[in-house]
N, C-alpha and C. Protein backbone atom coordinates (compact mmCIF):
# COMPACT_ATOMS: atom_id res chain seq x y z
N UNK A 1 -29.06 2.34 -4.27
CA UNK A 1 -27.73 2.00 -4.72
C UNK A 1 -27.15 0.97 -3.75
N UNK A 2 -26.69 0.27 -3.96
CA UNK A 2 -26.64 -1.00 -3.13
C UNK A 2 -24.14 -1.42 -2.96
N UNK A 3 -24.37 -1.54 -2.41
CA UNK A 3 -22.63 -1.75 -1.58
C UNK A 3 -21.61 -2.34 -2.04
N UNK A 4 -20.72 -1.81 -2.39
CA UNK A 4 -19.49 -2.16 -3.37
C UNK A 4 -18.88 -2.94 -2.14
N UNK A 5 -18.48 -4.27 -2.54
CA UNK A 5 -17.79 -5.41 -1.89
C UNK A 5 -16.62 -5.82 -2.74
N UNK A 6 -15.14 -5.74 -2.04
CA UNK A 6 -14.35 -5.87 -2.35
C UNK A 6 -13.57 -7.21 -1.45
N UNK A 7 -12.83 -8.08 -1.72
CA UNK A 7 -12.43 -9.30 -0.93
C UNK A 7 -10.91 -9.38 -1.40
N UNK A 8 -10.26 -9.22 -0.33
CA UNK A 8 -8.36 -9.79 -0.89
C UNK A 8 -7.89 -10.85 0.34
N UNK A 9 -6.78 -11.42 0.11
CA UNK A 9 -6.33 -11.57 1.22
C UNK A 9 -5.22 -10.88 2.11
N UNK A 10 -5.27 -9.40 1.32
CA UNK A 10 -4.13 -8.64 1.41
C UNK A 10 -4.89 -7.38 1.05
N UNK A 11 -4.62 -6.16 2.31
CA UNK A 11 -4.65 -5.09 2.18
C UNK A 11 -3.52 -4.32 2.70
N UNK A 12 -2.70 -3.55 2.02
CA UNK A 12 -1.85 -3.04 2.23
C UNK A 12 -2.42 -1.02 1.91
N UNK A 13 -1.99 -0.77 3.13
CA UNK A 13 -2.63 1.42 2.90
C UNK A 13 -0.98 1.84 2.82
N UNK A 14 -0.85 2.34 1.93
CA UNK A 14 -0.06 3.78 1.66
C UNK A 14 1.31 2.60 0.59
N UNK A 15 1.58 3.43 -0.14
CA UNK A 15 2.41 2.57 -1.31
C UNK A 15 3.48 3.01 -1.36
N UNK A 16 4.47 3.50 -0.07
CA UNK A 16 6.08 3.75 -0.06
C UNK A 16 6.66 2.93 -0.40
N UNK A 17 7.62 2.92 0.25
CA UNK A 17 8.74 2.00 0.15
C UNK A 17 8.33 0.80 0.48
N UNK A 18 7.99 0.85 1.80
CA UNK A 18 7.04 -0.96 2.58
C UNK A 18 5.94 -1.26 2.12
N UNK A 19 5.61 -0.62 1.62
CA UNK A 19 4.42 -0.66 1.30
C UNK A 19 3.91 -1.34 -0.13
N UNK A 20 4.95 -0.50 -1.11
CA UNK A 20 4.78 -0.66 -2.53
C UNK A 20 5.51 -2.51 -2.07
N UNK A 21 6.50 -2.82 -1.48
CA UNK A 21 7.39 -3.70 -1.46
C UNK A 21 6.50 -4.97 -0.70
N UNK A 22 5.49 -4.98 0.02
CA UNK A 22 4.47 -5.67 0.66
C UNK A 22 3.53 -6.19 -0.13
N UNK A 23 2.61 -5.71 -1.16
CA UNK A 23 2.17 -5.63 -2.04
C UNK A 23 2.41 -6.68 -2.74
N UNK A 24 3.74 -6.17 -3.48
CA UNK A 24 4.51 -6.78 -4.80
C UNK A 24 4.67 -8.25 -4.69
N UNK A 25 5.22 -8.21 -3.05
CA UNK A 25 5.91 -9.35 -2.56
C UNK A 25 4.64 -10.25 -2.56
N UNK A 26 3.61 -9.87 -1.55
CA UNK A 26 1.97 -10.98 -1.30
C UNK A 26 1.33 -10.68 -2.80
N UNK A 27 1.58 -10.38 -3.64
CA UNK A 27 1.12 -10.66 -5.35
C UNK A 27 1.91 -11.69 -5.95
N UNK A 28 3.33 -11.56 -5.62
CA UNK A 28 3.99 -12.84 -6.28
C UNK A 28 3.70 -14.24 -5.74
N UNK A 29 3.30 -13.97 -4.07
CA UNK A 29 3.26 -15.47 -3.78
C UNK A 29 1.74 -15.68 -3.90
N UNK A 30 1.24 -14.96 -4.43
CA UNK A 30 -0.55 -15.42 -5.11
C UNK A 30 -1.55 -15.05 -4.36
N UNK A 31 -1.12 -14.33 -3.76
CA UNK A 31 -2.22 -13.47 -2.62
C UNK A 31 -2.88 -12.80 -3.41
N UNK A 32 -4.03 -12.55 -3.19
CA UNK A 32 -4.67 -11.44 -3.58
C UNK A 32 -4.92 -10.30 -3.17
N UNK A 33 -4.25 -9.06 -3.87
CA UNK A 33 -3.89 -7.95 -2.89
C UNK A 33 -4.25 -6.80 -3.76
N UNK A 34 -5.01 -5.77 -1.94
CA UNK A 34 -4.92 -4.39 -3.23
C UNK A 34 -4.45 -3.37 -2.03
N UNK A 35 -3.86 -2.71 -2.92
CA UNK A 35 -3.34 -1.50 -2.95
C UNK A 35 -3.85 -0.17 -2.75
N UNK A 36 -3.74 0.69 -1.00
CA UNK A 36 -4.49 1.42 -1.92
C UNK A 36 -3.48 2.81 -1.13
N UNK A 37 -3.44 3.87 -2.01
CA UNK A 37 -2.71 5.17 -2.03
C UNK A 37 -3.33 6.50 -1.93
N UNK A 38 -3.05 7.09 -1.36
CA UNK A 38 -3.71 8.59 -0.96
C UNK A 38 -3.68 9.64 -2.01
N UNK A 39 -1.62 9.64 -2.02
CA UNK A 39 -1.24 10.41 -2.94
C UNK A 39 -0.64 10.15 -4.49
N UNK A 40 -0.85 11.52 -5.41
CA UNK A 40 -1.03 10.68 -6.86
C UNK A 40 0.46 10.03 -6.99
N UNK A 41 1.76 10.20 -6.63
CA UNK A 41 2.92 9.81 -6.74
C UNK A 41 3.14 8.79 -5.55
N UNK A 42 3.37 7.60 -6.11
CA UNK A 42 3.67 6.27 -5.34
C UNK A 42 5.28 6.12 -5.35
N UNK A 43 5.93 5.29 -4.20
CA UNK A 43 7.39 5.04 -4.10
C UNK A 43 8.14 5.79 -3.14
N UNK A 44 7.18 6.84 -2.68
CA UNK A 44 8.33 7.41 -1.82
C UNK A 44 7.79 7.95 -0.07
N UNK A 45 8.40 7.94 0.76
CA UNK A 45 7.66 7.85 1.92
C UNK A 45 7.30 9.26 2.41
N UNK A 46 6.24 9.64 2.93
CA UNK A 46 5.10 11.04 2.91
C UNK A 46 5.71 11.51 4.10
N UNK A 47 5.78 11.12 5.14
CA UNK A 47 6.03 11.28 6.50
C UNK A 47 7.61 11.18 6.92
N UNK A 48 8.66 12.30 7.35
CA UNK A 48 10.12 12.81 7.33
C UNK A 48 10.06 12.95 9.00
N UNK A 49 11.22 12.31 9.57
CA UNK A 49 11.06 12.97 10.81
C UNK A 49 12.79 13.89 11.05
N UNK A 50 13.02 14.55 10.77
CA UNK A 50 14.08 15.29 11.01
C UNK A 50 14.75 15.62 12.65
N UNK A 51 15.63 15.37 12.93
CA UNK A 51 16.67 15.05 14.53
C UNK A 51 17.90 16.14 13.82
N UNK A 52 18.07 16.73 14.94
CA UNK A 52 18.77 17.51 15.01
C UNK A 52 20.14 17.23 16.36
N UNK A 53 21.25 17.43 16.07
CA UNK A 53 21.80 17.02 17.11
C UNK A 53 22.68 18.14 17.88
């Protein structure tokens, strides 16, 4: 079985907020970009840091 080759000029990991918005942005100006996501729901950020005062 021989090696899946993939080429962008844009890799962007995890599809939050910066993420999904990084993407979108280097696709409009003609980049070639992929995307790639862990979890099945995209848009919202995985990692909370809660401060208490």
């Amino acid at each position: 079985m021989g090696d899946a080759v993939n080429t962008c000029d844009v890799l962007v990991i995890g599809a939050g907020p910066g993420g999904g918005n990084a993407a979108l942005q280097s696709a409009k100006n003609g980049l070639s970009t992929i995307l790639i996501e862990d979890h099945p729901a995209i848009g919202t950020p995985v990692h909370f840091r809660r401060v208490y005062l």
